[in-house]
PDB file of N, CA and C in Angstrom:
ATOM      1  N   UNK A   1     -11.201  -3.135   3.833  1.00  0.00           N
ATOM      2  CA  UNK A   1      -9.871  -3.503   3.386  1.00  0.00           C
ATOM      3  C   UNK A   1      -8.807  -2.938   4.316  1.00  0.00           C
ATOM      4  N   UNK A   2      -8.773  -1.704   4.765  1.00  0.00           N
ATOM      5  CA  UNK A   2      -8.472  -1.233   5.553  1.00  0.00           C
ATOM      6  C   UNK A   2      -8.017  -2.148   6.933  1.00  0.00           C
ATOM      7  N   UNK A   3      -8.737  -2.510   7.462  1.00  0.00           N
ATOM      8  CA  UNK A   3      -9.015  -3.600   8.635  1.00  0.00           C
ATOM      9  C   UNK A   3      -8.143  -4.530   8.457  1.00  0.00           C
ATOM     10  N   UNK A   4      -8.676  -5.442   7.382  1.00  0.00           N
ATOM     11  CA  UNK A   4      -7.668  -6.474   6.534  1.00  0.00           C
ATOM     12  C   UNK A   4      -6.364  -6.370   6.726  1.00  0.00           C
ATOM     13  N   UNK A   5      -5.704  -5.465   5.967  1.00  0.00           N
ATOM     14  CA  UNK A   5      -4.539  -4.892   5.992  1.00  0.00           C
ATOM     15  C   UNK A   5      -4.034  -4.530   6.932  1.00  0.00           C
ATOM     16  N   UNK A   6      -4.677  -3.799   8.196  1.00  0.00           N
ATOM     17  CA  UNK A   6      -4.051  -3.686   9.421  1.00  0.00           C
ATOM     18  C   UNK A   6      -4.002  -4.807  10.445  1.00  0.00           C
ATOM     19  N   UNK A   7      -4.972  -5.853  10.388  1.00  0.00           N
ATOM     20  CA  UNK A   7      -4.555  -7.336  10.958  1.00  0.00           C
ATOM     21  C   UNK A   7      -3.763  -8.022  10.047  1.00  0.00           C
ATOM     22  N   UNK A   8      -3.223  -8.420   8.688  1.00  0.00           N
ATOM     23  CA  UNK A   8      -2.731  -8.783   8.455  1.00  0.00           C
ATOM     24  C   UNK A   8      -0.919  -8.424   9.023  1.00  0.00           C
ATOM     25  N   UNK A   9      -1.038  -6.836   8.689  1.00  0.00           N
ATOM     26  CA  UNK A   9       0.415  -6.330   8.900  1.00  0.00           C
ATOM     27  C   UNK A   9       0.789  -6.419  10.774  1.00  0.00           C
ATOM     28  N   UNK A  10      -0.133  -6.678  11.331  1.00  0.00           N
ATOM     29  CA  UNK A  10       0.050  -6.377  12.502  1.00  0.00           C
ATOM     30  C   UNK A  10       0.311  -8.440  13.132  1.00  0.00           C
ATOM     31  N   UNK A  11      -0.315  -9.006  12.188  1.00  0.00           N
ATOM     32  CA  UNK A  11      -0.259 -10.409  12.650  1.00  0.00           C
ATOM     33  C   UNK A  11       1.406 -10.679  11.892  1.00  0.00           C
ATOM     34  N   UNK A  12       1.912 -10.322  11.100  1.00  0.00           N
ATOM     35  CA  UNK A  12       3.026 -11.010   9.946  1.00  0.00           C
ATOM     36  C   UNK A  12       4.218  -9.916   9.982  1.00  0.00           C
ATOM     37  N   UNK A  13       4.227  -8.645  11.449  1.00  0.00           N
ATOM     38  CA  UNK A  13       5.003  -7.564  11.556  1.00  0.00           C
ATOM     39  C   UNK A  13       5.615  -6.984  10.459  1.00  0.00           C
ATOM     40  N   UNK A  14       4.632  -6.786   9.166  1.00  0.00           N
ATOM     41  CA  UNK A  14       5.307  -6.515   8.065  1.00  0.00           C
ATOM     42  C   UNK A  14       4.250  -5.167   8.231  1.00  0.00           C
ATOM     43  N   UNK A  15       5.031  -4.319   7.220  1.00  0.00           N
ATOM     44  CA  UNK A  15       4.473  -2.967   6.976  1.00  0.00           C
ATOM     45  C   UNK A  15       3.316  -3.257   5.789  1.00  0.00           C
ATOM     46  N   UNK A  16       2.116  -2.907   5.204  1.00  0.00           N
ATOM     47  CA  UNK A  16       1.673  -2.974   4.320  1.00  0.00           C
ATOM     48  C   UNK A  16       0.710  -1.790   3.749  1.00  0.00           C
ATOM     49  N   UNK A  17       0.950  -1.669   2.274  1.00  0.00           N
ATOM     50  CA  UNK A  17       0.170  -0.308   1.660  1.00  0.00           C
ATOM     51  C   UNK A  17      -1.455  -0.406   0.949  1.00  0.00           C
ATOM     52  N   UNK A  18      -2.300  -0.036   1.310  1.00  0.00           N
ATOM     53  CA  UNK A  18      -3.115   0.215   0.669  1.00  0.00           C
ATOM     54  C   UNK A  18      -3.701   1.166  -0.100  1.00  0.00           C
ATOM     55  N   UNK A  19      -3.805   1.184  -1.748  1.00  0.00           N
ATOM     56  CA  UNK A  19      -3.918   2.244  -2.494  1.00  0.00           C
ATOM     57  C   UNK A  19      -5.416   1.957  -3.398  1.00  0.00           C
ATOM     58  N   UNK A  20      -5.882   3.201  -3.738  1.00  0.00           N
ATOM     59  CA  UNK A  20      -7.188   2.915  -4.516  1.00  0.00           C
ATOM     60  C   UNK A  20      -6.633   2.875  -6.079  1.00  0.00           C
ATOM     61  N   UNK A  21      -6.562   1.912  -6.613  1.00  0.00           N
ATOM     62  CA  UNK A  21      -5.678   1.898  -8.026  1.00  0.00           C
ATOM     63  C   UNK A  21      -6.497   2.599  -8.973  1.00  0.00           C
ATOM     64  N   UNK A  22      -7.317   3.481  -8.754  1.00  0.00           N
ATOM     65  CA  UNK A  22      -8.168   4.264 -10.010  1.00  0.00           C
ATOM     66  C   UNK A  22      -7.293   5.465  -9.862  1.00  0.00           C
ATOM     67  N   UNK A  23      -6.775   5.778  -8.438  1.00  0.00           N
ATOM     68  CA  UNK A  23      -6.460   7.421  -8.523  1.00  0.00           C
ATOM     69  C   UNK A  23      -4.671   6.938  -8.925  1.00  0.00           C
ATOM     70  N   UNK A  24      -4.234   5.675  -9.106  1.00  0.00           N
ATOM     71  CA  UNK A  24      -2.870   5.888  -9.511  1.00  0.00           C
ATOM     72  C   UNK A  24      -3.040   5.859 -11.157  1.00  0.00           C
ATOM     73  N   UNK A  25      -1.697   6.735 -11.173  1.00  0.00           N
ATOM     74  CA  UNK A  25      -1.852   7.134 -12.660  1.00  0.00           C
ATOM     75  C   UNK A  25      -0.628   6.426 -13.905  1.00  0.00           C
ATOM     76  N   UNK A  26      -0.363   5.633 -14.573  1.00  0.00           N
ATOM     77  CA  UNK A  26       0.509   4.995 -14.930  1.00  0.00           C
ATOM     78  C   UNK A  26       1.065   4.101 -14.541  1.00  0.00           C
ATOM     79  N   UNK A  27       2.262   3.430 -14.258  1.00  0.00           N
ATOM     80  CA  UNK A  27       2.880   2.611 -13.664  1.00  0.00           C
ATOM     81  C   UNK A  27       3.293   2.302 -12.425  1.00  0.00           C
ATOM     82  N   UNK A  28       3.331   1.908 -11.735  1.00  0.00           N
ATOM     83  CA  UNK A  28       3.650   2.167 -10.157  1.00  0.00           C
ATOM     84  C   UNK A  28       5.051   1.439 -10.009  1.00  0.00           C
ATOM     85  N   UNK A  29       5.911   2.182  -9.598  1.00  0.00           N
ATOM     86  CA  UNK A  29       7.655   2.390  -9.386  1.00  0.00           C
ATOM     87  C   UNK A  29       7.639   2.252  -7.754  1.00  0.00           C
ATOM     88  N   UNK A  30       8.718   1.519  -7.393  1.00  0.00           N
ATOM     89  CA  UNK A  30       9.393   1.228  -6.215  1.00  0.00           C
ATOM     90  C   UNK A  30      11.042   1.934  -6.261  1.00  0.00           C
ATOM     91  N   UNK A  31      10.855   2.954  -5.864  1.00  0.00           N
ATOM     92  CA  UNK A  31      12.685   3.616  -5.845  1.00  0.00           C
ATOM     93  C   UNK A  31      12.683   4.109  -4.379  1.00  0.00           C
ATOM     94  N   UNK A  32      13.575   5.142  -4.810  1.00  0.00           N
ATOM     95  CA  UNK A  32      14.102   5.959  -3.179  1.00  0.00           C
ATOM     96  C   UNK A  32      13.722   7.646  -3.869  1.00  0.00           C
ATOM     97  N   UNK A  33      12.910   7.642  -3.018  1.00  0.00           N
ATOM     98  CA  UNK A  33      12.390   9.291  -3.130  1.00  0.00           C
ATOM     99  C   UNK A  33      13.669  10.525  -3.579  1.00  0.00           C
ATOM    100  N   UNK A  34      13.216  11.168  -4.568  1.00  0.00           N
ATOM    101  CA  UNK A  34      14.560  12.345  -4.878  1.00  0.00           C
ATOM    102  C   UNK A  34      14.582  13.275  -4.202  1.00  0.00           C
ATOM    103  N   UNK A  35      15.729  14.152  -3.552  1.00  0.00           N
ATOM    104  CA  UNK A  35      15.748  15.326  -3.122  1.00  0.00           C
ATOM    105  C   UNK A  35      14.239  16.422  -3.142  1.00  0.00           C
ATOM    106  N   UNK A  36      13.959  16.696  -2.057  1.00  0.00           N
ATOM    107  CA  UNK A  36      12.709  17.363  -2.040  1.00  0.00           C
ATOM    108  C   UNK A  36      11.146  16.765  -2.141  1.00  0.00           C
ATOM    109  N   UNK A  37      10.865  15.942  -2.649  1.00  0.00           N
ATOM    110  CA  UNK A  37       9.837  14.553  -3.034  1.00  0.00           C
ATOM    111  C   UNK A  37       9.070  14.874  -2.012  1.00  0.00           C
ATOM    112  N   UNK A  38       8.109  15.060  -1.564  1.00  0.00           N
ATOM    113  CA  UNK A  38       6.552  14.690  -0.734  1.00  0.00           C
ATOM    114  C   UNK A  38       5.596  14.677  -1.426  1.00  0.00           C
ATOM    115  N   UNK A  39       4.697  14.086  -0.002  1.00  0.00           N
ATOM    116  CA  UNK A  39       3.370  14.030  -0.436  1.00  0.00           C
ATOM    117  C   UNK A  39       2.592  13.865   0.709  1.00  0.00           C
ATOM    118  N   UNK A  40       1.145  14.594   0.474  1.00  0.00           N
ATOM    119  CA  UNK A  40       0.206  14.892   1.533  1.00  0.00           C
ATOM    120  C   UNK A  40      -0.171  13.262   2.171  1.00  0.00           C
ATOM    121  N   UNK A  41       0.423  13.220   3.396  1.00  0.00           N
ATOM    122  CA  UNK A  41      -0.199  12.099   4.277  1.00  0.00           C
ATOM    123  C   UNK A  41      -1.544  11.675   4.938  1.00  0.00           C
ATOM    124  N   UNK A  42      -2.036  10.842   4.961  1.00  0.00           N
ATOM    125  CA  UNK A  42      -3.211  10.666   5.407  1.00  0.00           C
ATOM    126  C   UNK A  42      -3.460  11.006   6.809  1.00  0.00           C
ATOM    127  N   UNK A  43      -4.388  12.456   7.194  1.00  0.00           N
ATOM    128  CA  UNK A  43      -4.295  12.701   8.377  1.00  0.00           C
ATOM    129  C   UNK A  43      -2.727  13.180   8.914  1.00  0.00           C
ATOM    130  N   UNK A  44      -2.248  13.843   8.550  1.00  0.00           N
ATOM    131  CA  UNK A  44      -1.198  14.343   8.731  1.00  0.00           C
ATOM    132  C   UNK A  44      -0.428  15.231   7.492  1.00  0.00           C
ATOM    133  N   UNK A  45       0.783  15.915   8.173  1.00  0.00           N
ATOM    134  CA  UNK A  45       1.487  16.716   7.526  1.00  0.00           C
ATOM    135  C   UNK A  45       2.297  16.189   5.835  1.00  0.00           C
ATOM    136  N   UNK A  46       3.195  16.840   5.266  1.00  0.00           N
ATOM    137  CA  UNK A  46       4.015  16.288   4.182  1.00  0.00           C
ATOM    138  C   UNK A  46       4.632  15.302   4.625  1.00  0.00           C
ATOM    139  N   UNK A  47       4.692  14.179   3.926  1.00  0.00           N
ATOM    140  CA  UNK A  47       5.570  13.152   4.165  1.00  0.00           C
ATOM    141  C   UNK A  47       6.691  13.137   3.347  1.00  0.00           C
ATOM    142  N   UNK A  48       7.772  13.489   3.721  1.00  0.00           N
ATOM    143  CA  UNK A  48       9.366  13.708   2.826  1.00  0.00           C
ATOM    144  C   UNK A  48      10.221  12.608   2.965  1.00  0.00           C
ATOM    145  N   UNK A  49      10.434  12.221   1.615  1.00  0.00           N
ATOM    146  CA  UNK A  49      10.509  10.458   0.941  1.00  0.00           C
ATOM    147  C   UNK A  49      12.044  10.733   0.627  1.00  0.00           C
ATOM    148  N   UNK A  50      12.757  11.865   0.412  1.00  0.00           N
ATOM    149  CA  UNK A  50      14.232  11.919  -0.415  1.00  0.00           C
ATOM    150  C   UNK A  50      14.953  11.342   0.741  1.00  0.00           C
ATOM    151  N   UNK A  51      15.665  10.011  -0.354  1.00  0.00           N
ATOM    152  CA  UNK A  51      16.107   9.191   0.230  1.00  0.00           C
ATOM    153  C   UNK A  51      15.801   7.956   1.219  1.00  0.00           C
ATOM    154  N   UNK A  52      14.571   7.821   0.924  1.00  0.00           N
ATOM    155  CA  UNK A  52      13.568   6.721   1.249  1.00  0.00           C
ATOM    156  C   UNK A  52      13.106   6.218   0.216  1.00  0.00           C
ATOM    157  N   UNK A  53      12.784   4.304   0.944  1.00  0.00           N
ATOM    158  CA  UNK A  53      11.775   3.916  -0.296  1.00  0.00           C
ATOM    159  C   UNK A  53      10.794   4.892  -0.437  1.00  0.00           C
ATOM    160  N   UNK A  54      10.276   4.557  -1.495  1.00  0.00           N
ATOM    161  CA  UNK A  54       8.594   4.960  -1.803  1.00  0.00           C
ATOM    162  C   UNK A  54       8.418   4.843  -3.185  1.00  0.00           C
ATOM    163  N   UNK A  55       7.330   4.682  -2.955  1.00  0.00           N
ATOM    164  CA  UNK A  55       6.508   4.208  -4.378  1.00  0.00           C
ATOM    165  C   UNK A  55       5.751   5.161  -5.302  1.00  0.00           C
ATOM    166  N   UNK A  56       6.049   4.900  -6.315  1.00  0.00           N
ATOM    167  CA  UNK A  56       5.762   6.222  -7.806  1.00  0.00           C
ATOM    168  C   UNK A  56       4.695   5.952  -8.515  1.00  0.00           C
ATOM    169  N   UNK A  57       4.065   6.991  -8.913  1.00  0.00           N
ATOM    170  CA  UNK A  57       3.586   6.767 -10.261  1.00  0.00           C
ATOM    171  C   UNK A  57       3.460   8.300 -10.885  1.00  0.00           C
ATOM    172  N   UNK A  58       2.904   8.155 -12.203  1.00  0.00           N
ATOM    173  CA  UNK A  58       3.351   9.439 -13.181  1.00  0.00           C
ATOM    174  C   UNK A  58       3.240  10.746 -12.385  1.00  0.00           C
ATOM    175  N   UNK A  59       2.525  10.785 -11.496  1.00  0.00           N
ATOM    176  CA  UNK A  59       2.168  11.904 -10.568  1.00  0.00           C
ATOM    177  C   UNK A  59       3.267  11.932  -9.103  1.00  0.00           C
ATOM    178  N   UNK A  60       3.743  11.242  -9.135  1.00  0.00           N
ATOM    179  CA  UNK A  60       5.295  11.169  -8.258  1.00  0.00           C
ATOM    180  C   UNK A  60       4.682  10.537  -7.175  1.00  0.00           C
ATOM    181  N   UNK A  61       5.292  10.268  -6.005  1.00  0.00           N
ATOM    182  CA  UNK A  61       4.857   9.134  -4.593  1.00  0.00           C
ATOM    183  C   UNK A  61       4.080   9.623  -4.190  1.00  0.00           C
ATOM    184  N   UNK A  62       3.826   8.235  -3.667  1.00  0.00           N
ATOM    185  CA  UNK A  62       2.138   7.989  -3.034  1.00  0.00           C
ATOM    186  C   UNK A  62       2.279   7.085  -1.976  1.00  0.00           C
ATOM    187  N   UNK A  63       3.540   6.667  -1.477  1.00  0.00           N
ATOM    188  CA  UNK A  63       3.440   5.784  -0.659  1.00  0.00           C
ATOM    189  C   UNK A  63       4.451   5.290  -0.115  1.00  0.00           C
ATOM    190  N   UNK A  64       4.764   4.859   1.139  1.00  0.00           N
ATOM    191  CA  UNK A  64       5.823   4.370   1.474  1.00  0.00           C
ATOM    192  C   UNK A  64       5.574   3.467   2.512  1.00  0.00           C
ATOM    193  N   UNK A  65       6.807   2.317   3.183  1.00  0.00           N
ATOM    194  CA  UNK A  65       6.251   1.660   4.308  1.00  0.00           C
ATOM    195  C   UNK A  65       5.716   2.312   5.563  1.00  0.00           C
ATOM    196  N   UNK A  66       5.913   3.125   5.730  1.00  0.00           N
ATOM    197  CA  UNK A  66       5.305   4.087   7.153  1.00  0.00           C
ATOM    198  C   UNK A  66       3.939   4.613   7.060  1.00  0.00           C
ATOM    199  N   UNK A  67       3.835   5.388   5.783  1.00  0.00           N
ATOM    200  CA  UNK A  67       2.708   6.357   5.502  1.00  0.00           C
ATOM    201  C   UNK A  67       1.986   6.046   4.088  1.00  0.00           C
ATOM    202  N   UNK A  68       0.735   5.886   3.450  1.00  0.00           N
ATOM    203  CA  UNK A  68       0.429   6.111   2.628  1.00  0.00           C
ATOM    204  C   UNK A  68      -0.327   7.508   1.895  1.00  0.00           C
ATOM    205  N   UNK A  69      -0.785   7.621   0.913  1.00  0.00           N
ATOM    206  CA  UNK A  69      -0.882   9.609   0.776  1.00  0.00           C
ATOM    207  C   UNK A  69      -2.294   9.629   0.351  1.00  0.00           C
ATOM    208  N   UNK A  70      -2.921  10.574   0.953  1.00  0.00           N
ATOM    209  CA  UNK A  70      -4.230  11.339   0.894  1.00  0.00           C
ATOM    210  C   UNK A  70      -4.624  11.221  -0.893  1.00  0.00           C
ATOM    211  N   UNK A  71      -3.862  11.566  -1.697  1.00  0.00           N
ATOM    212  CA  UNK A  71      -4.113  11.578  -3.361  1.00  0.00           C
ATOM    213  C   UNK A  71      -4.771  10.245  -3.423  1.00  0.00           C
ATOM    214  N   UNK A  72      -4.279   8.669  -2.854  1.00  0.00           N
ATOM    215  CA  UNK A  72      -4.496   7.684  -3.425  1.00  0.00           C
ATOM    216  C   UNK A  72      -4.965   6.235  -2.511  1.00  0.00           C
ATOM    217  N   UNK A  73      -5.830   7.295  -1.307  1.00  0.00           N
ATOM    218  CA  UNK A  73      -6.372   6.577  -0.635  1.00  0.00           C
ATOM    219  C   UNK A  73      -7.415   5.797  -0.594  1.00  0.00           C
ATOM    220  N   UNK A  74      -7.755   4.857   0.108  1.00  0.00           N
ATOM    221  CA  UNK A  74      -9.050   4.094  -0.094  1.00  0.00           C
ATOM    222  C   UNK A  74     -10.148   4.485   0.557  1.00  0.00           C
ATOM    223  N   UNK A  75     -11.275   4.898  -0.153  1.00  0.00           N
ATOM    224  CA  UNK A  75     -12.732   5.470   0.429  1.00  0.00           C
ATOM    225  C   UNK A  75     -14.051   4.531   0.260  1.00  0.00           C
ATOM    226  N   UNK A  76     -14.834   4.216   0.997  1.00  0.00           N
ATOM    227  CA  UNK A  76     -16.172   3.816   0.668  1.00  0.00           C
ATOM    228  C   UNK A  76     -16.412   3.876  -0.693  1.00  0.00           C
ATOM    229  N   UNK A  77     -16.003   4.226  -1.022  1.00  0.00           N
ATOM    230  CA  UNK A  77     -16.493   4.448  -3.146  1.00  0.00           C
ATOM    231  C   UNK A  77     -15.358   3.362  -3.578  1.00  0.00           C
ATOM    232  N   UNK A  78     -14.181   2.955  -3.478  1.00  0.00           N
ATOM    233  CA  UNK A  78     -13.136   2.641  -3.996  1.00  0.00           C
ATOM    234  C   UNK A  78     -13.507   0.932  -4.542  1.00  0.00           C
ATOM    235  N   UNK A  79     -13.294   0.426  -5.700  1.00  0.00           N
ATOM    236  CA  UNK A  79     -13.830  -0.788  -6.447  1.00  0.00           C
ATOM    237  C   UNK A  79     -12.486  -1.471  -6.635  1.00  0.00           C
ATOM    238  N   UNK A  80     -10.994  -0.677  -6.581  1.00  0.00           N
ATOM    239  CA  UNK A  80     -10.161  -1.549  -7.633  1.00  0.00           C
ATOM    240  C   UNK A  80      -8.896  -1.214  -6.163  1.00  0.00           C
ATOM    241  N   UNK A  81      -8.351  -2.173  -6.122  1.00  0.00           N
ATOM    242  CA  UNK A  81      -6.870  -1.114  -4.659  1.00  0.00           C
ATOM    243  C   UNK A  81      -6.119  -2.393  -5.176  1.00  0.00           C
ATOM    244  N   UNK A  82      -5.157  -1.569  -4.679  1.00  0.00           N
ATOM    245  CA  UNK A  82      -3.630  -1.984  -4.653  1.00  0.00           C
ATOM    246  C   UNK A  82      -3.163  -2.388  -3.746  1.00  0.00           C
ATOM    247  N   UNK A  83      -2.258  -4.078  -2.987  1.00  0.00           N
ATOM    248  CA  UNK A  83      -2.037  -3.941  -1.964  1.00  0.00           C
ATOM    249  C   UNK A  83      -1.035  -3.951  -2.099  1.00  0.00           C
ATOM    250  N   UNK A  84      -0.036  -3.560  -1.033  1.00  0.00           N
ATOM    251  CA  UNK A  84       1.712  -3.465  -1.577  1.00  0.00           C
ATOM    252  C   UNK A  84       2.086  -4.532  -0.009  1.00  0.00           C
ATOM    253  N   UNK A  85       2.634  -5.143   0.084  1.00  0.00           N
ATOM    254  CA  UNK A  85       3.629  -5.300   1.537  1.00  0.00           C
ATOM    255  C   UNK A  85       5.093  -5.795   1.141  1.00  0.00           C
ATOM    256  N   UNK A  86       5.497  -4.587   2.056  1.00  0.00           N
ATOM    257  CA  UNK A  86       7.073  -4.247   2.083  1.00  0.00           C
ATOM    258  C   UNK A  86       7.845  -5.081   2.617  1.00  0.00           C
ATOM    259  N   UNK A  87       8.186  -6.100   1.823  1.00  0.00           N
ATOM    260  CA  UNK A  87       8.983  -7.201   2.526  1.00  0.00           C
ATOM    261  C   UNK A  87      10.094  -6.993   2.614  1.00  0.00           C
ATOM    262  N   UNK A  88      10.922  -7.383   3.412  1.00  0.00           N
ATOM    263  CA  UNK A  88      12.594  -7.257   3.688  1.00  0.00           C
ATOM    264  C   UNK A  88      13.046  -8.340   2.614  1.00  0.00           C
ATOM    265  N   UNK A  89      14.229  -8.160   1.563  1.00  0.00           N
ATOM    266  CA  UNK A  89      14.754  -8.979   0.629  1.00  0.00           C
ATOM    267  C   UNK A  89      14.914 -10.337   1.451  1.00  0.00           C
ATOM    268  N   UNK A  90      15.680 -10.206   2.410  1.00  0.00           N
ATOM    269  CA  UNK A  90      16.079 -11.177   3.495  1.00  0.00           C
ATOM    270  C   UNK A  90      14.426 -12.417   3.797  1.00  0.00           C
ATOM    271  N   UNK A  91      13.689 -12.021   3.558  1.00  0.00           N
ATOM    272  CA  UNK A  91      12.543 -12.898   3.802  1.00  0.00           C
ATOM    273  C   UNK A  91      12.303 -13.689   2.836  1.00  0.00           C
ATOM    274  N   UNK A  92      12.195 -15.126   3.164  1.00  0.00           N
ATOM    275  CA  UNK A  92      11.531 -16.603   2.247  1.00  0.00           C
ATOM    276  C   UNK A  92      10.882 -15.859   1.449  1.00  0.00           C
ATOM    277  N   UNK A  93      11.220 -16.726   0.677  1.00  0.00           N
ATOM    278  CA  UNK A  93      10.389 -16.495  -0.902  1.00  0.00           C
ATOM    279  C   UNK A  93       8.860 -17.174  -0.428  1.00  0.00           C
ATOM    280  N   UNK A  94       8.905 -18.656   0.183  1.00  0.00           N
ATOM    281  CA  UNK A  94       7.535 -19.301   0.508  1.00  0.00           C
ATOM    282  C   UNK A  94       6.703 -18.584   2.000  1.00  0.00           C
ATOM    283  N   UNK A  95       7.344 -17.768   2.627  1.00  0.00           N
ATOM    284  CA  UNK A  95       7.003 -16.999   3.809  1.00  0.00           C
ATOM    285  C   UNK A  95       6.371 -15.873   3.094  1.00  0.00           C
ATOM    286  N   UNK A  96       7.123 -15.330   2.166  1.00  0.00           N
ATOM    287  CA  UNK A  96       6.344 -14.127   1.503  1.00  0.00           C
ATOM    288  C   UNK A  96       4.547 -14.582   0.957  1.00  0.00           C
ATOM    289  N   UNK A  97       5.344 -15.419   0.073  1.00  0.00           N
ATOM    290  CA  UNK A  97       3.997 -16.431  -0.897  1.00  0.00           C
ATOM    291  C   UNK A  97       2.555 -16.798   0.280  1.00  0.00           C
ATOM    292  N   UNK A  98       3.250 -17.297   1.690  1.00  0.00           N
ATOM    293  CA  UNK A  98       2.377 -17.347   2.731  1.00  0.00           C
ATOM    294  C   UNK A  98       1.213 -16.165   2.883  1.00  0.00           C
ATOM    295  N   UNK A  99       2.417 -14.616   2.828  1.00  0.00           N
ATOM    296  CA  UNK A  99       1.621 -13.396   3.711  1.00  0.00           C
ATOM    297  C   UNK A  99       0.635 -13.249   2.608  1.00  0.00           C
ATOM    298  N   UNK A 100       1.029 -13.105   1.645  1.00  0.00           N
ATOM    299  CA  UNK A 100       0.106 -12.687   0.301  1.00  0.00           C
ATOM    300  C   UNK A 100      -1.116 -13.653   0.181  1.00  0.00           C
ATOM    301  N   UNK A 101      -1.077 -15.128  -0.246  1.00  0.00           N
ATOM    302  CA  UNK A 101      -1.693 -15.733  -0.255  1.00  0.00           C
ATOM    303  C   UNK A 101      -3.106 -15.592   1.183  1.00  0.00           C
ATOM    304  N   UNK A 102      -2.605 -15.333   2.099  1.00  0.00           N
ATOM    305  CA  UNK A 102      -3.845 -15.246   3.450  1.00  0.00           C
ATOM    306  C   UNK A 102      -4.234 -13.881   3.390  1.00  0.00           C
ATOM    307  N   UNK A 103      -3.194 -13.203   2.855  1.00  0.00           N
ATOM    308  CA  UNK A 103      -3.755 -11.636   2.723  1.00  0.00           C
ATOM    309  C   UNK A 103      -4.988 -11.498   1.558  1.00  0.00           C
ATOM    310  N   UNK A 104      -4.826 -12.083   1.016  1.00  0.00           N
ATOM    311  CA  UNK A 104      -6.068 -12.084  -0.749  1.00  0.00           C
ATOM    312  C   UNK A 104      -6.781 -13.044   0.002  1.00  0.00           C
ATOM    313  N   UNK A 105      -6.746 -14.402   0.553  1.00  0.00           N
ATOM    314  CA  UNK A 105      -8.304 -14.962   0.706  1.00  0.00           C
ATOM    315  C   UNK A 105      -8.937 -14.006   2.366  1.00  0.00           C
ATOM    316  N   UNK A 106      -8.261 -13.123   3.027  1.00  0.00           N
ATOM    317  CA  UNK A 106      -9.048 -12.246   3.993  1.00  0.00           C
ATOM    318  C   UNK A 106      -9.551 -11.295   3.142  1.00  0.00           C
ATOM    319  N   UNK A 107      -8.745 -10.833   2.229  1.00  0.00           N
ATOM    320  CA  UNK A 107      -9.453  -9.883   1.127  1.00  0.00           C
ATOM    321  C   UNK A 107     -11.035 -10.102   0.492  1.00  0.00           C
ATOM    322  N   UNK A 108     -10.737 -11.072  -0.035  1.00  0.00           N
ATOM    323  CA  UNK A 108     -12.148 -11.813  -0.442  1.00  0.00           C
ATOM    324  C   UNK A 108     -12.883 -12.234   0.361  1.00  0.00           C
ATOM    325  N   UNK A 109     -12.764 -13.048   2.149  1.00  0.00           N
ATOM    326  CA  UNK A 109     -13.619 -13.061   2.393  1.00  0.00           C
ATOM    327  C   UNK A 109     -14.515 -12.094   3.514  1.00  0.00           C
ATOM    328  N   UNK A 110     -13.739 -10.742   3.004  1.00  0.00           N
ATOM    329  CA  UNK A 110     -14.287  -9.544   3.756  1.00  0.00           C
ATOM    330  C   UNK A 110     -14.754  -8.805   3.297  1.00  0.00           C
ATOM    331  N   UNK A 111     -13.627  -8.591   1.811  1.00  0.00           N
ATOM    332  CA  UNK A 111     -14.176  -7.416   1.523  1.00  0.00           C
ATOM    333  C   UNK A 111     -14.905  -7.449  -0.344  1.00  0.00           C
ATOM    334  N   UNK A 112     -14.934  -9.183  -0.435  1.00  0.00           N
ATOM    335  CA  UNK A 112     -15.264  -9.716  -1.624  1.00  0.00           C
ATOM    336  C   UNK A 112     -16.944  -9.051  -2.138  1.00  0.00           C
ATOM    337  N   UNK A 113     -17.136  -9.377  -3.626  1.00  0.00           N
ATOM    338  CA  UNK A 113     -18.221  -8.831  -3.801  1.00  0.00           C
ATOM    339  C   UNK A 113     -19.598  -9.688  -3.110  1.00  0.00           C
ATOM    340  N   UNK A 114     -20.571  -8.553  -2.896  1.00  0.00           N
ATOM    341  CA  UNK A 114     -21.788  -8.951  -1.956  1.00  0.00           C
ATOM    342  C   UNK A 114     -22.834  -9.284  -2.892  1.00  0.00           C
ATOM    343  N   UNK A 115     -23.801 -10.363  -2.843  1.00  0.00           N
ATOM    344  CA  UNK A 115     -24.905 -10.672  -3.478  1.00  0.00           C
ATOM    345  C   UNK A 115     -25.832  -9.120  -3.530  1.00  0.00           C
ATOM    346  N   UNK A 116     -26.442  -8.521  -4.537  1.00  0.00           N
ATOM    347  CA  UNK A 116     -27.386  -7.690  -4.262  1.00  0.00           C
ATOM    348  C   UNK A 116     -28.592  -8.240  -3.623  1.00  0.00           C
TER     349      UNK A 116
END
């Protein structure tokens, strides 16, 4: 999925998030990070969100267009993910509908379930 997501975002110059939706906890929120706000980055240091998008849940951000966070990453074990891509408001509604739509059938036909 991983892969997926990085040819997709890299073909459609859009930023895009991938999260393992078991380790998010409640609702998942799109705001601007509060004063002080991080979170452990994947392969890297704190990522400090105050005053940036980023994305919530009951356990506070996990994600933003740049970086996604170590808490709610995707591993070889992971069954259920989240994909997010950060579209600019300014972008077609049917351009969006485009990225998504090719983004879910590469989804499925990569990383869809395998015959045992």
């Amino acid at each position: 999925m991983v892969d997926v997501c990085n040819w997709c975002s890299l073909e459609f110059q859009l930023p895009y998030g991938l999260y393992d939706a078991d380790r998010i906890v409640g609702p998942v929120v799109l705001r601007l990070g509060r004063e002080g706000e991080s979170y452990a980055g994947i392969r890297k240091d704190d990522v400090h969100v105050a005053g940036r998008i980023t994305l919530a849940d009951d356990l506070g951000p996990f994600g933003n267009p740049t970086s996604d966070s170590a808490r709610t990453m995707v591993t070889p074990g992971t069954t259920r993910a989240l994909v997010v891509v950060f579209a600019p408001a300014a972008l077609r509604t049917d351009s969006v509908e485009h990225v998504m739509a090719l983004t879910a059938k590469r989804i499925d036909m990569y990383c869809g379930p395998r015959p045992a």
